[in-house]
C-alpha atoms as a PDB file:
ATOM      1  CA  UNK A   1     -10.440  -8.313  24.382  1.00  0.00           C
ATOM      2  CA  UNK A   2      -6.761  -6.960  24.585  1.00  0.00           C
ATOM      3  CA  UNK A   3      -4.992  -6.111  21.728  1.00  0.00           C
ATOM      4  CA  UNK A   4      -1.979  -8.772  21.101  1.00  0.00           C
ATOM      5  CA  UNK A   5       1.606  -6.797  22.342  1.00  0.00           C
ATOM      6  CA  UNK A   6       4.042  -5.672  19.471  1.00  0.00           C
ATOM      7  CA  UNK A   7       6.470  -8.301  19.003  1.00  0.00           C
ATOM      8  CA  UNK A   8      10.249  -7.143  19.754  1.00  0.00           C
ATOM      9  CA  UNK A   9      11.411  -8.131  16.253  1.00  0.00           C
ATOM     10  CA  UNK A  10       8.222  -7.849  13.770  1.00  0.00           C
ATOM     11  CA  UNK A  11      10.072  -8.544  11.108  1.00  0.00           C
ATOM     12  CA  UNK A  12      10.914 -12.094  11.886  1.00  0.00           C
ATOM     13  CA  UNK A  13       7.017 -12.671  12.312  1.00  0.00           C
ATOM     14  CA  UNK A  14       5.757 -14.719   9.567  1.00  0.00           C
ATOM     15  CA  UNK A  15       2.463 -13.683   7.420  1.00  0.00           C
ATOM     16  CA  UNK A  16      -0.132 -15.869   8.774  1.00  0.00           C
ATOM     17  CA  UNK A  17       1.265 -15.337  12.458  1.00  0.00           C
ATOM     18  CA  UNK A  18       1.071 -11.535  11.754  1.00  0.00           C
ATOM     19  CA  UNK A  19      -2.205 -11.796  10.179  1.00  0.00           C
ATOM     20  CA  UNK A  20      -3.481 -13.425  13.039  1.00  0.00           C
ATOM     21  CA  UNK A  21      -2.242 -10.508  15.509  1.00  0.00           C
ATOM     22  CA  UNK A  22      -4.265  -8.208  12.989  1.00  0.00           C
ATOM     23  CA  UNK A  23      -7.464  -9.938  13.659  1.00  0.00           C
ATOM     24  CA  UNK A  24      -6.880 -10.346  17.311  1.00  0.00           C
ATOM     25  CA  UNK A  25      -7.375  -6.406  17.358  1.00  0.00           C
ATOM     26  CA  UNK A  26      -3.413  -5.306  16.783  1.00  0.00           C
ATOM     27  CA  UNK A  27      -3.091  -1.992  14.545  1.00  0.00           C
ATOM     28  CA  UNK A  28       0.128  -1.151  13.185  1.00  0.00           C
ATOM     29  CA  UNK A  29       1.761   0.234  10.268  1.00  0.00           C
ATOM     30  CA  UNK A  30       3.458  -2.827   8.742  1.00  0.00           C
ATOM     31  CA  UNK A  31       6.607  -1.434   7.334  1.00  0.00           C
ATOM     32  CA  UNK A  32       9.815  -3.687   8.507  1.00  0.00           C
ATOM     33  CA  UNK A  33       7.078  -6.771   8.970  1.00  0.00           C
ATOM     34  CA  UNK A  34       7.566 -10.603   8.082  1.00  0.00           C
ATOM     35  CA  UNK A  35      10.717 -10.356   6.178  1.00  0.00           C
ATOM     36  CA  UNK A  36      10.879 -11.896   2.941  1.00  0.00           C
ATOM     37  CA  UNK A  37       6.931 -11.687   2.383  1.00  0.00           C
ATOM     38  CA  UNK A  38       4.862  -9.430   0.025  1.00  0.00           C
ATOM     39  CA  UNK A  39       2.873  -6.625   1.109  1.00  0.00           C
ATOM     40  CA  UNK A  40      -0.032  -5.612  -0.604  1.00  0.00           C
ATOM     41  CA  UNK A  41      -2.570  -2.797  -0.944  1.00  0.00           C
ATOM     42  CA  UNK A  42      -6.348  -3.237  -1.065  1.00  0.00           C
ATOM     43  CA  UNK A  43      -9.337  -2.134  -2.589  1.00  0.00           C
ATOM     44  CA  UNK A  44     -12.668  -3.479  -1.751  1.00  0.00           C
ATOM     45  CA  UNK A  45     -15.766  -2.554  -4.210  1.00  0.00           C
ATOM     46  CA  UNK A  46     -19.102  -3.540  -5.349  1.00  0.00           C
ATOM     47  CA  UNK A  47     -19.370  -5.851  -8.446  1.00  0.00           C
ATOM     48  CA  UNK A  48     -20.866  -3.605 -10.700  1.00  0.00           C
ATOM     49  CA  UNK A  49     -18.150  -1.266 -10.218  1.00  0.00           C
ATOM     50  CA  UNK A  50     -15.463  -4.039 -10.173  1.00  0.00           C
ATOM     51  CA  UNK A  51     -14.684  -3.462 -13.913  1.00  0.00           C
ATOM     52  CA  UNK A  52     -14.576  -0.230 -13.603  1.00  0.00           C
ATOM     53  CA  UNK A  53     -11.790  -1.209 -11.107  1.00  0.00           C
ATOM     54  CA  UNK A  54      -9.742  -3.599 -13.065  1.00  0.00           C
ATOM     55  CA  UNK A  55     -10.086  -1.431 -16.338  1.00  0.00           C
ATOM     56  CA  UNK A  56      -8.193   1.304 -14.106  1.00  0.00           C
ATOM     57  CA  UNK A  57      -5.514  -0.701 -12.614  1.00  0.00           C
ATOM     58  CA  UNK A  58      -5.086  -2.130 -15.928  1.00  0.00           C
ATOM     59  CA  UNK A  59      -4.180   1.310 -17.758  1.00  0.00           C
ATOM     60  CA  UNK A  60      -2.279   2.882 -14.755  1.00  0.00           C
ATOM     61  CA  UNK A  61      -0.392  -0.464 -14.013  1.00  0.00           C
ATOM     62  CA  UNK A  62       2.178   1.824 -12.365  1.00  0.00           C
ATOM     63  CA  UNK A  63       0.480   2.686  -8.988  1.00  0.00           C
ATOM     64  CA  UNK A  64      -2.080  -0.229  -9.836  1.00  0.00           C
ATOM     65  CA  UNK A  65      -0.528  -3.411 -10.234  1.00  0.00           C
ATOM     66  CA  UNK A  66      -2.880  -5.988  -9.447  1.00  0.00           C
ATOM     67  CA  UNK A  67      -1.391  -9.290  -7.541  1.00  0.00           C
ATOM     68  CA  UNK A  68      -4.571 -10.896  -6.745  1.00  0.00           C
ATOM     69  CA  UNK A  69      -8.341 -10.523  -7.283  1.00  0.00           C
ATOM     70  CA  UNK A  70     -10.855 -12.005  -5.029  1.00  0.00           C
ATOM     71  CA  UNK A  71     -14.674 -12.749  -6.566  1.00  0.00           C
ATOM     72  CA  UNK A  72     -17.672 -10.937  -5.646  1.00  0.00           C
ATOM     73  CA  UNK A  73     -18.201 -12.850  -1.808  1.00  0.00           C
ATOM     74  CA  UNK A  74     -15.213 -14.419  -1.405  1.00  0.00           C
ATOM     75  CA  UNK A  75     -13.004 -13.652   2.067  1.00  0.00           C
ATOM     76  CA  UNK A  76     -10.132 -15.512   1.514  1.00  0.00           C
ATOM     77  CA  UNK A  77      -7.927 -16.619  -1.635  1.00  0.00           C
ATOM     78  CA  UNK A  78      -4.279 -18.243  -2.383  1.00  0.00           C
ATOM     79  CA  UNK A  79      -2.595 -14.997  -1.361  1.00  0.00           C
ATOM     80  CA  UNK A  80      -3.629 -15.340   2.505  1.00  0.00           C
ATOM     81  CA  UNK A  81      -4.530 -19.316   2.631  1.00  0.00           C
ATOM     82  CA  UNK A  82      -6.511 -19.586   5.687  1.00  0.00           C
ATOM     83  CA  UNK A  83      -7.184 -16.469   6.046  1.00  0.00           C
ATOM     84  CA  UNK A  84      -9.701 -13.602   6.240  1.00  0.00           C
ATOM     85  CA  UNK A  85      -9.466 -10.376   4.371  1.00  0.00           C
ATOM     86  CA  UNK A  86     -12.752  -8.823   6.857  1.00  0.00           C
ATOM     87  CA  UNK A  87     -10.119  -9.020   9.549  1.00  0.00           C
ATOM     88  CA  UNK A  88      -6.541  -9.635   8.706  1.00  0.00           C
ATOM     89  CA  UNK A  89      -5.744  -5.940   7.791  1.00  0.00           C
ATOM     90  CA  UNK A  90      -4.470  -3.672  10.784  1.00  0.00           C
ATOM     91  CA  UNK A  91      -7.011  -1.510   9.561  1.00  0.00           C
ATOM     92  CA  UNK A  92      -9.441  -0.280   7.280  1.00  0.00           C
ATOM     93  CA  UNK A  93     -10.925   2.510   5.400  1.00  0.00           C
ATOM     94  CA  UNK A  94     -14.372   2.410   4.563  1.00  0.00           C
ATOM     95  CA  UNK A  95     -15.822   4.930   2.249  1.00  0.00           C
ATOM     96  CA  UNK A  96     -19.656   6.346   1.627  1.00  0.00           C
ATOM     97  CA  UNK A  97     -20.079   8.441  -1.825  1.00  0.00           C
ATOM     98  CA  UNK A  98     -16.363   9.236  -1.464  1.00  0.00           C
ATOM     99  CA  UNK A  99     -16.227  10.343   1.844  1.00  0.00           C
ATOM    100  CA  UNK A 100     -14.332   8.318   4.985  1.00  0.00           C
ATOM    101  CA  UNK A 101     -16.637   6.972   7.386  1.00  0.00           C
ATOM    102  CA  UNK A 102     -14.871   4.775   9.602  1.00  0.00           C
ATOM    103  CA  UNK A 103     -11.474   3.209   9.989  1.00  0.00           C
ATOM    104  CA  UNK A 104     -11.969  -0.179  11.698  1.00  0.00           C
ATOM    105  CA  UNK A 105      -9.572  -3.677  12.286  1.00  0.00           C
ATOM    106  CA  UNK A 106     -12.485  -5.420  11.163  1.00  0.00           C
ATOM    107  CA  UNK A 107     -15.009  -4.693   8.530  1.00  0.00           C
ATOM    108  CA  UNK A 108     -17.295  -8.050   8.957  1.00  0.00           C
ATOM    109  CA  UNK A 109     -20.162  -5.340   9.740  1.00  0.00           C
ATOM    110  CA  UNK A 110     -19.255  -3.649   6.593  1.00  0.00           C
ATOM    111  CA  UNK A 111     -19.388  -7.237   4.369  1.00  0.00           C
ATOM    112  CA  UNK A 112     -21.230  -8.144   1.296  1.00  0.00           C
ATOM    113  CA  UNK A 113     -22.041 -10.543  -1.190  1.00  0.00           C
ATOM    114  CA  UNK A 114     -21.325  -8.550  -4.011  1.00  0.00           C
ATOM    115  CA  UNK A 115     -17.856  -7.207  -2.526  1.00  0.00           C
ATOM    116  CA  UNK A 116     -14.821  -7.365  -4.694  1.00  0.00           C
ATOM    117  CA  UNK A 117     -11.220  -7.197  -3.537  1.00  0.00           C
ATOM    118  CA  UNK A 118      -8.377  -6.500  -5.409  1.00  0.00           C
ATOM    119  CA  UNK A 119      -5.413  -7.332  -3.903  1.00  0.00           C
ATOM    120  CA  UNK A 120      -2.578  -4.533  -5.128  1.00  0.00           C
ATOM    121  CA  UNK A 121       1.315  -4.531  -5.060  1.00  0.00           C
ATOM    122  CA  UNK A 122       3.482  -1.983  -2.244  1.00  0.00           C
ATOM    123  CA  UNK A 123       6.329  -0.626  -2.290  1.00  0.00           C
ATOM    124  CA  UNK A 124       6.687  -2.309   0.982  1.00  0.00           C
ATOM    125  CA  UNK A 125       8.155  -5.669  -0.487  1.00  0.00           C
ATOM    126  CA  UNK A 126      10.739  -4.279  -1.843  1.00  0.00           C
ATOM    127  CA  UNK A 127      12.059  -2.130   1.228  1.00  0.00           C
ATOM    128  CA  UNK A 128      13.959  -5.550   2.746  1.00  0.00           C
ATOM    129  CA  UNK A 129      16.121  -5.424  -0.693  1.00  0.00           C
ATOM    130  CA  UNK A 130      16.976  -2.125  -0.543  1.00  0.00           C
ATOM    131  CA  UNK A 131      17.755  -2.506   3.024  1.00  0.00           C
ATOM    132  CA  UNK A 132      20.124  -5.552   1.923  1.00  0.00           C
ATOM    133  CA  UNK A 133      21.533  -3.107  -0.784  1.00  0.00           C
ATOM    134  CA  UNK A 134      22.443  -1.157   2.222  1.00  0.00           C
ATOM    135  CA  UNK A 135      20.236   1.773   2.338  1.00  0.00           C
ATOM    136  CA  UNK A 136      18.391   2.581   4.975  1.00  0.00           C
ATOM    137  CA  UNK A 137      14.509   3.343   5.286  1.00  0.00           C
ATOM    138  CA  UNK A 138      13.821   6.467   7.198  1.00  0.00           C
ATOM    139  CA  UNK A 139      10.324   5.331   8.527  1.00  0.00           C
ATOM    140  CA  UNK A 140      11.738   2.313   9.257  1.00  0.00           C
ATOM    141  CA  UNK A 141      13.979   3.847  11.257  1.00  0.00           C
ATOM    142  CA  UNK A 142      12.189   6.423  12.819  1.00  0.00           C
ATOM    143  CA  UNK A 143       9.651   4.346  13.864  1.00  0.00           C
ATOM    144  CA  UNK A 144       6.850   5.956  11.703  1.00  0.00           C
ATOM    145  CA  UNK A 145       4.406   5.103   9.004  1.00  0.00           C
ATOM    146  CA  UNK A 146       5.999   5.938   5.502  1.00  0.00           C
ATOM    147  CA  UNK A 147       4.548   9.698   3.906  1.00  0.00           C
ATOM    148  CA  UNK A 148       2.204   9.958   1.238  1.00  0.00           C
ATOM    149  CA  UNK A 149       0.667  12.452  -1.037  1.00  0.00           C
ATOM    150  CA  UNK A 150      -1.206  13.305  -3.594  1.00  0.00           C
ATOM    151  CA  UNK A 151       0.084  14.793  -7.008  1.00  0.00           C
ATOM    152  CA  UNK A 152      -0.891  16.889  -9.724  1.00  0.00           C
ATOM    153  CA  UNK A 153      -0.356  13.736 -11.948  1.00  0.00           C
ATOM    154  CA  UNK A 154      -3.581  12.786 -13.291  1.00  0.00           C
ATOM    155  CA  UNK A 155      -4.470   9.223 -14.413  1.00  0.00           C
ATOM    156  CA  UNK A 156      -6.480   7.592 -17.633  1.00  0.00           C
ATOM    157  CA  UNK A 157      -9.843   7.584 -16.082  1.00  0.00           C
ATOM    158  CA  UNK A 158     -11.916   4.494 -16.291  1.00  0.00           C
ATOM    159  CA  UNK A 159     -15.720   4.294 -16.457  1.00  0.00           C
ATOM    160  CA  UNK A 160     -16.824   5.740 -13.297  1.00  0.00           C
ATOM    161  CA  UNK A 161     -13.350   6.136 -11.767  1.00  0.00           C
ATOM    162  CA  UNK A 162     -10.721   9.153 -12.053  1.00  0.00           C
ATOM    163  CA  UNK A 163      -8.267  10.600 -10.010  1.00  0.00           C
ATOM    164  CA  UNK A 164      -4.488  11.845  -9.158  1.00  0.00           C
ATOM    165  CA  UNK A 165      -1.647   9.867  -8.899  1.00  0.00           C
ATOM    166  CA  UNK A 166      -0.162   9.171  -5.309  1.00  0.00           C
ATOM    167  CA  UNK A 167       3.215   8.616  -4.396  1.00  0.00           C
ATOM    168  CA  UNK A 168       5.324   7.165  -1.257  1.00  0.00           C
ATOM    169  CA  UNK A 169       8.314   9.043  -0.367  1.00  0.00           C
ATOM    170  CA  UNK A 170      11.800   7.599   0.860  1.00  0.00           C
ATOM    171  CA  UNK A 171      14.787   9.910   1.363  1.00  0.00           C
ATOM    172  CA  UNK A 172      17.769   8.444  -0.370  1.00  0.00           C
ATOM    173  CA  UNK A 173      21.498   9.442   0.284  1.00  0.00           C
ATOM    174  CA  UNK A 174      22.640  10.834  -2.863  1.00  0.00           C
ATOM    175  CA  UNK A 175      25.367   8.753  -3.614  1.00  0.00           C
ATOM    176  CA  UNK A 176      22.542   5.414  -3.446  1.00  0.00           C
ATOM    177  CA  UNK A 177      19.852   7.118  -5.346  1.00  0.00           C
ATOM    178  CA  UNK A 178      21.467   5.244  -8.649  1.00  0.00           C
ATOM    179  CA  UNK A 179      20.877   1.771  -6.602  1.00  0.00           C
ATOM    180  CA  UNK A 180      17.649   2.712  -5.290  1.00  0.00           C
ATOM    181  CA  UNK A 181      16.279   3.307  -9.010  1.00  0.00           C
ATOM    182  CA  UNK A 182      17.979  -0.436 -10.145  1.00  0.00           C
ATOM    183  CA  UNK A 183      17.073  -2.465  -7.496  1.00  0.00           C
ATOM    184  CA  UNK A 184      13.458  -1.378  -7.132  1.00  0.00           C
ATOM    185  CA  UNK A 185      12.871  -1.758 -11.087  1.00  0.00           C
ATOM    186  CA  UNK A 186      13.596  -5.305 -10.223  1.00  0.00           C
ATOM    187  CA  UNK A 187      10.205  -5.451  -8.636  1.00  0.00           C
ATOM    188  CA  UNK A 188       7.525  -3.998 -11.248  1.00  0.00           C
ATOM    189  CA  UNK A 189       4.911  -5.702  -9.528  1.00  0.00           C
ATOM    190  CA  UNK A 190       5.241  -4.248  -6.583  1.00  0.00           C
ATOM    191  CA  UNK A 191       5.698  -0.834  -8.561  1.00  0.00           C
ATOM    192  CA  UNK A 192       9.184  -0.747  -9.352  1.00  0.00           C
ATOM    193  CA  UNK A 193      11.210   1.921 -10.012  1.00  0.00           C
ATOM    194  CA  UNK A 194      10.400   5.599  -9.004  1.00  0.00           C
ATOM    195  CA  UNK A 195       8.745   7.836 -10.637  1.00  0.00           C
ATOM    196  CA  UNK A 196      10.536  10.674  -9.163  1.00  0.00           C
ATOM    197  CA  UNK A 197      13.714  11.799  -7.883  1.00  0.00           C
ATOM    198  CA  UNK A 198      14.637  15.543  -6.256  1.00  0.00           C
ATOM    199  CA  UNK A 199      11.980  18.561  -6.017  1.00  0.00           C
ATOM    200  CA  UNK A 200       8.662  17.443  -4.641  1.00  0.00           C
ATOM    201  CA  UNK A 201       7.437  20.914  -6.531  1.00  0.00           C
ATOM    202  CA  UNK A 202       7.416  19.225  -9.808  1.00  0.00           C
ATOM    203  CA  UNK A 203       4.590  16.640  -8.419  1.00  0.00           C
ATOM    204  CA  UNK A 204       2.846  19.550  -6.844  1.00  0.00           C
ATOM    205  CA  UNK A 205       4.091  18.566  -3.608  1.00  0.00           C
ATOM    206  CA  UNK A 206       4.112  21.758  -1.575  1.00  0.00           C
ATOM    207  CA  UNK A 207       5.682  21.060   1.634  1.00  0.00           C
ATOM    208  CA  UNK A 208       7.320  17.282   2.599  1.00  0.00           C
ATOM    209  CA  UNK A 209       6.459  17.672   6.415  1.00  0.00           C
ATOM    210  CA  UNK A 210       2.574  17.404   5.761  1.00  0.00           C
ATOM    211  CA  UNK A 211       2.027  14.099   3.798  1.00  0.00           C
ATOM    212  CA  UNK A 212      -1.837  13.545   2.676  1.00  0.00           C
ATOM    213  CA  UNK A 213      -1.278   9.879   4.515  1.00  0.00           C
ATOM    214  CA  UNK A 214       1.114   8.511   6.642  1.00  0.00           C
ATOM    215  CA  UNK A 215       3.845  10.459   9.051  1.00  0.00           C
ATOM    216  CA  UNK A 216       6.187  13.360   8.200  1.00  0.00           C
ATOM    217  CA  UNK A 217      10.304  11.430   8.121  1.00  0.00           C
ATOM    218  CA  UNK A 218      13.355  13.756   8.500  1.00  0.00           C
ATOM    219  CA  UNK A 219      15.560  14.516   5.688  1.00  0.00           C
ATOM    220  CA  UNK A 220      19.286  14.134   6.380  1.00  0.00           C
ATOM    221  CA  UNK A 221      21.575  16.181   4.920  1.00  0.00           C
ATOM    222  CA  UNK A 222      22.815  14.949   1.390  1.00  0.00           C
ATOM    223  CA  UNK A 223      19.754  12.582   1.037  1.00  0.00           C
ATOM    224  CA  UNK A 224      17.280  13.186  -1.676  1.00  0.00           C
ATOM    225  CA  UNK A 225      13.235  12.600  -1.854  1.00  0.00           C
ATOM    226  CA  UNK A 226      12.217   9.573  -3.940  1.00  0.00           C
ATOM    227  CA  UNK A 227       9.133   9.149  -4.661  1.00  0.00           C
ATOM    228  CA  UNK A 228       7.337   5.596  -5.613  1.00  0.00           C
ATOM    229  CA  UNK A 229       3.650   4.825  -7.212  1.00  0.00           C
ATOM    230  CA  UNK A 230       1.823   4.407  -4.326  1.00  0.00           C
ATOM    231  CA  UNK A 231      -1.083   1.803  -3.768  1.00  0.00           C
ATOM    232  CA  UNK A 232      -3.561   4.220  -2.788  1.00  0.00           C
ATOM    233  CA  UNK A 233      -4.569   5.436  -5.576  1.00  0.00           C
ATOM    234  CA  UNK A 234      -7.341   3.367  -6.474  1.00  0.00           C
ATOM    235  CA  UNK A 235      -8.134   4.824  -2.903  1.00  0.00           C
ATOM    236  CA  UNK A 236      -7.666   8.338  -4.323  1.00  0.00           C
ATOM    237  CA  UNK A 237      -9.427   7.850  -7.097  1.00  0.00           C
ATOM    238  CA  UNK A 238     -12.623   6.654  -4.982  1.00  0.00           C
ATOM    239  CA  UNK A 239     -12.979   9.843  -2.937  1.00  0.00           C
ATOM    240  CA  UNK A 240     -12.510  11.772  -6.226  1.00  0.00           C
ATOM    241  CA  UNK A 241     -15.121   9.699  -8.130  1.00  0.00           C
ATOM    242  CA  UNK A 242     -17.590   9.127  -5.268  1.00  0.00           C
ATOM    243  CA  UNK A 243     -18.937   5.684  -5.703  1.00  0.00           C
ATOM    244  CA  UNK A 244     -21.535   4.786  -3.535  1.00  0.00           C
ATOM    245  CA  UNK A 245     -19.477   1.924  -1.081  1.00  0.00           C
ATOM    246  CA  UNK A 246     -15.621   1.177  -1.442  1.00  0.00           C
ATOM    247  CA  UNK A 247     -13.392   0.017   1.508  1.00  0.00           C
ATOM    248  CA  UNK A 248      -9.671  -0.040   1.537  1.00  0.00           C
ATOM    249  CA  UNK A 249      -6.558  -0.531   3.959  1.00  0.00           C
ATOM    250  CA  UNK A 250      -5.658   1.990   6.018  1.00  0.00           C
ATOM    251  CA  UNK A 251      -2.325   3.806   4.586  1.00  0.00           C
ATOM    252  CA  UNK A 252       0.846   1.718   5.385  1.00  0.00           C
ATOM    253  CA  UNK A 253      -1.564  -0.747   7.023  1.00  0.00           C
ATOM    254  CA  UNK A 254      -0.943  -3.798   4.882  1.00  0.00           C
ATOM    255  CA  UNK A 255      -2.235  -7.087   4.181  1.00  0.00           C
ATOM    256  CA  UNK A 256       1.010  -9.326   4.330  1.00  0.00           C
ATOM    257  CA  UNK A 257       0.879 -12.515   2.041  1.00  0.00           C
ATOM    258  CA  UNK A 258       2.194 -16.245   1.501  1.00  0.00           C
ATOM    259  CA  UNK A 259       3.667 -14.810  -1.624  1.00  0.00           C
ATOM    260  CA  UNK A 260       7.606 -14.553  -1.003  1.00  0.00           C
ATOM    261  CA  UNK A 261       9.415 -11.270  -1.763  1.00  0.00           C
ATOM    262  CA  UNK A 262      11.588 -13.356  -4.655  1.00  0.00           C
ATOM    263  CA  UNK A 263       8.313 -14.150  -6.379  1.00  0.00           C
ATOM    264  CA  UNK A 264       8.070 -10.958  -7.779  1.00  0.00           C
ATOM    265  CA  UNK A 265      11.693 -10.287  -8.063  1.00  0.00           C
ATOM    266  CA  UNK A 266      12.416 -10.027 -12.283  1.00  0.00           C
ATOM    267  CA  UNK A 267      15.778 -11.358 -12.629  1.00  0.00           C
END
């Protein structure tokens, strides 16, 4: 079967339209995607390490914060009504005793019984209202997948699970970095406001053109890194804590919801 075509404006694409690309076999970052819609992260793990889970998002709400939870079983919920969350990702990450073993579209082979999903705010959702605050997104732009990385941040561990904060990474003209920081605290449940402006050194970061996920962005002149809690932690934290099964999106391969931007939107 052929892979649907890219649509000229993605953006105007709503979420169960796009979903339905996804499962037709199309794999894209979704970045600039169904305007006015939430994206979310995923993690995907056995029941008996599901509290494990929640206790973890729960004290690092920062690069955790949970929109959704789907029971042990279930495939679909009120996030993505009518839909399937084996197959309406872009892609997936599936991980044995820590280690990546596959990256399908479609993890139906993978599924179980005992699976739980938690469904986790991005950064994503709020990129439309910085983009109607009139600053520009650079992997938007460039036609990329945003850059990730790992930090020397470490998180309060939880049963099983530990690991290293990871943050996404926008460059900011200087002048906007003020209206960056207020309209992104607008959206905590998506992550909010950043939890880093200027030298990447102070995360650890050592060099900005070789992210740990996602593409490399050029830095303009008189823009500054900004760096969000990114939703792949939890996915992090797996491959540092080595559980026996966990599955999780691909990086900036999103699971677009019903849920409206505005819904998370504090006023």
């Amino acid at each position: 079967m052929t892979a649907p075509a890219l649509p000229r404006d993605p953006g105007a694409v709503g979420p169960v339209a796009a979903r339905a690309a996804f499962r037709s076999g199309l794999a894209v970052p979704t970045a600039g995607w169904s305007r006015g819609y939430a994206q979310a992260n995923l993690i995907i793990v056995p029941k008996d390490l599901a509290f494990d889970m929640l206790l973890f998002a729960q004290r690092n709400p920062k690069p955790c914060p949970i929109l959704g939870v789907l029971d042990a079983g279930e495939t679909t919920g009120p996030l993505l009504a009518g839909g399937d969350i084996r197959t309406d990702v872009p892609r997936y990450i599936v991980y044995v005793d820590g280690e990546k073993v596959a990256e399908p579209t479609d993890i139906t082979g993978y599924w179980r019984d005992d699976l739980v999903t938690f469904i986790v705010g991005c950064s994503f959702t709020f990129e439309s209202a910085l983009q109607a605050g009139g600053i520009s997104i650079a992997h938007i732009d460039q036609g990329v997948n945003v850059p990730m990385y790992r930090t020397n941040r470490r998180y309060t561990s939880a049963g099983s699970l530990d690991g290293r904060m990871v943050v996404s990474m926008r460059p900011i003209p200087a002048a906007q970095v003020a209206d960056a920081v207020r309209i992104t605290s607008r959206y905590p449940a998506v992550h909010g406001a950043p939890v880093h402006v200027g030298d990447p050194r102070e995360l650890g970061i050592a060099d900005l053109g070789k992210p740990d996920f996602g593409d490399a962005v050029r830095i303009p002149d008189g823009h500054l890194p900004v760096f969000w809690a990114c939703g792949v932690t939890p996915q992090a934290a797996v491959m540092e804590s080595r559980p026996a099964l966990a599955i999780g999106h691909a990086p900036g391969h999103m699971l677009i919801t019903d849920a409206r931007d505005t819904d998370y939107l504090v006023p």
